[in-house]
Protein backbone atom coordinates (compact mmCIF):
# COMPACT_ATOMS: atom_id res chain seq x y z
CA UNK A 1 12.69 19.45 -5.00
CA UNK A 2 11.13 20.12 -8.42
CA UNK A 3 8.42 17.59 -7.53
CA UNK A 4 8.15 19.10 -4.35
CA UNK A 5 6.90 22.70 -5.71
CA UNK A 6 5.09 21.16 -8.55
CA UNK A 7 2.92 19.38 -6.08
CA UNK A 8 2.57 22.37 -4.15
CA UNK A 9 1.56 24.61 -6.47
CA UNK A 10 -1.39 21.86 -7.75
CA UNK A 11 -2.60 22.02 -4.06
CA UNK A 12 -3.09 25.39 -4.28
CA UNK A 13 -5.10 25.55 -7.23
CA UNK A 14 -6.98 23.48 -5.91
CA UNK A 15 -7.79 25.38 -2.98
CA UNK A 16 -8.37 28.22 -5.33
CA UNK A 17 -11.23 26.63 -7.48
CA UNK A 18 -12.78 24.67 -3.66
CA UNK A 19 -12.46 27.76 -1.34
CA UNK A 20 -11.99 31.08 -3.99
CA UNK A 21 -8.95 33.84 -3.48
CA UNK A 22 -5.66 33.96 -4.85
CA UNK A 23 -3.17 31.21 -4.95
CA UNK A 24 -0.42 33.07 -3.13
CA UNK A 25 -2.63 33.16 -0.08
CA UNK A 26 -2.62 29.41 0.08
CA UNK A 27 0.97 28.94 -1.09
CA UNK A 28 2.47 28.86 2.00
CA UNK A 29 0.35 25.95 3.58
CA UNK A 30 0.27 23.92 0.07
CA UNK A 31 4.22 23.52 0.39
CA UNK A 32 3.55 22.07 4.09
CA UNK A 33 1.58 19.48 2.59
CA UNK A 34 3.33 18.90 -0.25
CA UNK A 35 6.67 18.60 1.86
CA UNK A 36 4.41 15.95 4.09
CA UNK A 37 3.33 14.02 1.05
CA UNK A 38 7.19 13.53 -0.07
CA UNK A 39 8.41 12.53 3.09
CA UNK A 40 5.00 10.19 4.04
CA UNK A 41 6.61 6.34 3.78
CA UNK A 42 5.63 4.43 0.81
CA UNK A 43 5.42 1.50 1.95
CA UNK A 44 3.05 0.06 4.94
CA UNK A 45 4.34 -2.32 7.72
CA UNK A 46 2.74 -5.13 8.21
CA UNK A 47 3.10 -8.12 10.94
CA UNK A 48 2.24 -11.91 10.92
CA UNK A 49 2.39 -14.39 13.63
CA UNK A 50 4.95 -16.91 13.60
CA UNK A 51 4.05 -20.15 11.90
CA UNK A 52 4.29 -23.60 13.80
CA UNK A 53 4.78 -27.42 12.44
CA UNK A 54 1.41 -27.77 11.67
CA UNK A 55 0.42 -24.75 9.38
CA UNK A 56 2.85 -22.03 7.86
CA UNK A 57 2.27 -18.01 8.08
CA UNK A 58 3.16 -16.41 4.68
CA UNK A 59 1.98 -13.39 2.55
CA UNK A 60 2.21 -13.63 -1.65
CA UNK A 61 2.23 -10.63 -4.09
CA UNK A 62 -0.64 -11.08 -6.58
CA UNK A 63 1.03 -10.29 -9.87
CA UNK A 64 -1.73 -11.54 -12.91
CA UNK A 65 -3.74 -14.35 -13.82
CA UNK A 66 -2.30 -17.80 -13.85
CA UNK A 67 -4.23 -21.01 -15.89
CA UNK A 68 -4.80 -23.34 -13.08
CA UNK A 69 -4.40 -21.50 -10.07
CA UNK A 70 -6.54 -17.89 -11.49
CA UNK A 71 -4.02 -15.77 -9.61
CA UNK A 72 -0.45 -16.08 -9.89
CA UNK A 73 1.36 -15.23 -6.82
CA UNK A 74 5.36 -14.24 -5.73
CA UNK A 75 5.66 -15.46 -2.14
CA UNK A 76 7.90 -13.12 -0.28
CA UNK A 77 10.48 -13.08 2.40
CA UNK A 78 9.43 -11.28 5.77
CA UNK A 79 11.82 -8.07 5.78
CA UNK A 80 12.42 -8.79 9.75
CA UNK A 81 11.02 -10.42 13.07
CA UNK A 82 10.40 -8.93 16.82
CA UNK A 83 11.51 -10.17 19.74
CA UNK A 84 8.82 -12.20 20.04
CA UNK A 85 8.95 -13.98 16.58
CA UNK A 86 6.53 -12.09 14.82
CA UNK A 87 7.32 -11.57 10.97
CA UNK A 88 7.40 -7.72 9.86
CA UNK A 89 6.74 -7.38 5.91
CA UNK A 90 7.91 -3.78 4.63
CA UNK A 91 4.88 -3.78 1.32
CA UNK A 92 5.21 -1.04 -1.29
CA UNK A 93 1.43 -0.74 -3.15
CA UNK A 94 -0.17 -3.85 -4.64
CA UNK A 95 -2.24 -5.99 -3.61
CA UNK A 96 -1.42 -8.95 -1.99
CA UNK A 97 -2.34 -12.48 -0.08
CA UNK A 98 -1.74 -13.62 3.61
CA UNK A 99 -2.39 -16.78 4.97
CA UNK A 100 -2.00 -16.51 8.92
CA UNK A 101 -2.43 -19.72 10.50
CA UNK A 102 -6.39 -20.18 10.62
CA UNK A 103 -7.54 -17.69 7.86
CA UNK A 104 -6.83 -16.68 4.32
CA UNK A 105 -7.46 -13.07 2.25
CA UNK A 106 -6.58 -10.43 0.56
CA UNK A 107 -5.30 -7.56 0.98
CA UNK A 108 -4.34 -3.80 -0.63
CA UNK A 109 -1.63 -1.45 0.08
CA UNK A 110 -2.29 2.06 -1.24
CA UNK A 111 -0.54 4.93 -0.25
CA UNK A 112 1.39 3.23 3.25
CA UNK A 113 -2.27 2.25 4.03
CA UNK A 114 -3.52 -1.45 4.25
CA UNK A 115 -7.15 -2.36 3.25
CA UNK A 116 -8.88 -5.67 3.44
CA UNK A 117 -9.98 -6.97 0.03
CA UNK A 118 -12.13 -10.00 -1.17
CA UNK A 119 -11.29 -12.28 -3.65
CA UNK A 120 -13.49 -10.48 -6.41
CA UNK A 121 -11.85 -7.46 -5.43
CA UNK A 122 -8.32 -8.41 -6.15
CA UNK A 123 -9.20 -10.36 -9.39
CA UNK A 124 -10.62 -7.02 -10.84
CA UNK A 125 -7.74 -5.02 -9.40
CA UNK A 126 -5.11 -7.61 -11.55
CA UNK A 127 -7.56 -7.19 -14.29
CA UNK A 128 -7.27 -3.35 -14.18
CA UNK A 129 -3.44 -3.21 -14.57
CA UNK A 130 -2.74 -6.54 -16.32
């Protein structure tokens, strides 16, 4: 709850120094989004196709550098599957790699939202945390 308010009252300074007036007068609206910010999920949904005999569907956390390999990777377990086979992955932010079938890439999770990354792209995100 304390977060909550905090939030709120940083939104509405905000809209004080963007738009002018008091902060009171944009109170009211700055808890709404606060309150919509906390309950927001944090983590994004995303699907794969099944894998067959032939070539295997997975999707790896990138977490640093590795000697031989340049990233190092923690393959995970799909949270769930549809009716129709399809693996569900439940990702919190990071950035991650998918390999689904025919292609290979990267990809980011930032706020419940997924965004398509190259290769560069992920090795200076690692590089900017490690």
């Amino acid at each position: 709850m304390k977060n909550v308010m905090v939030r709120a009252w940083e939104i509405a300074k905000s809209a004080v120094v963007k738009f002018g007036g008091k902060v009171k007068e944009y109170f009211s609206q700055a808890l709404t989004m606060a309150w919509k910010e906390t309950k927001a999920p944090k983590y994004a949904e995303v699907e794969l196709k099944p894998g067959n005999s032939k070539c295997k569907t997975w999707i790896a956390q990138i977490v640093g550098f590795h000697p031989v390999y340049k990233l190092s990777r923690k393959f995970l377990n799909n949270d769930t599957t549809d009716q129709y086979g399809y693996k569900i992955f439940f990702l919190n932010d990071g950035v991650y790699e998918y390999n689904n079938g025919k292609r290979r890439g990267f990809f980011r999770i930032v706020g419940g939202q997924e965004i398509s990354i190259n290769q560069d792209e992920a090795h200076a995100f690692v590089a900017a945390t490690a």
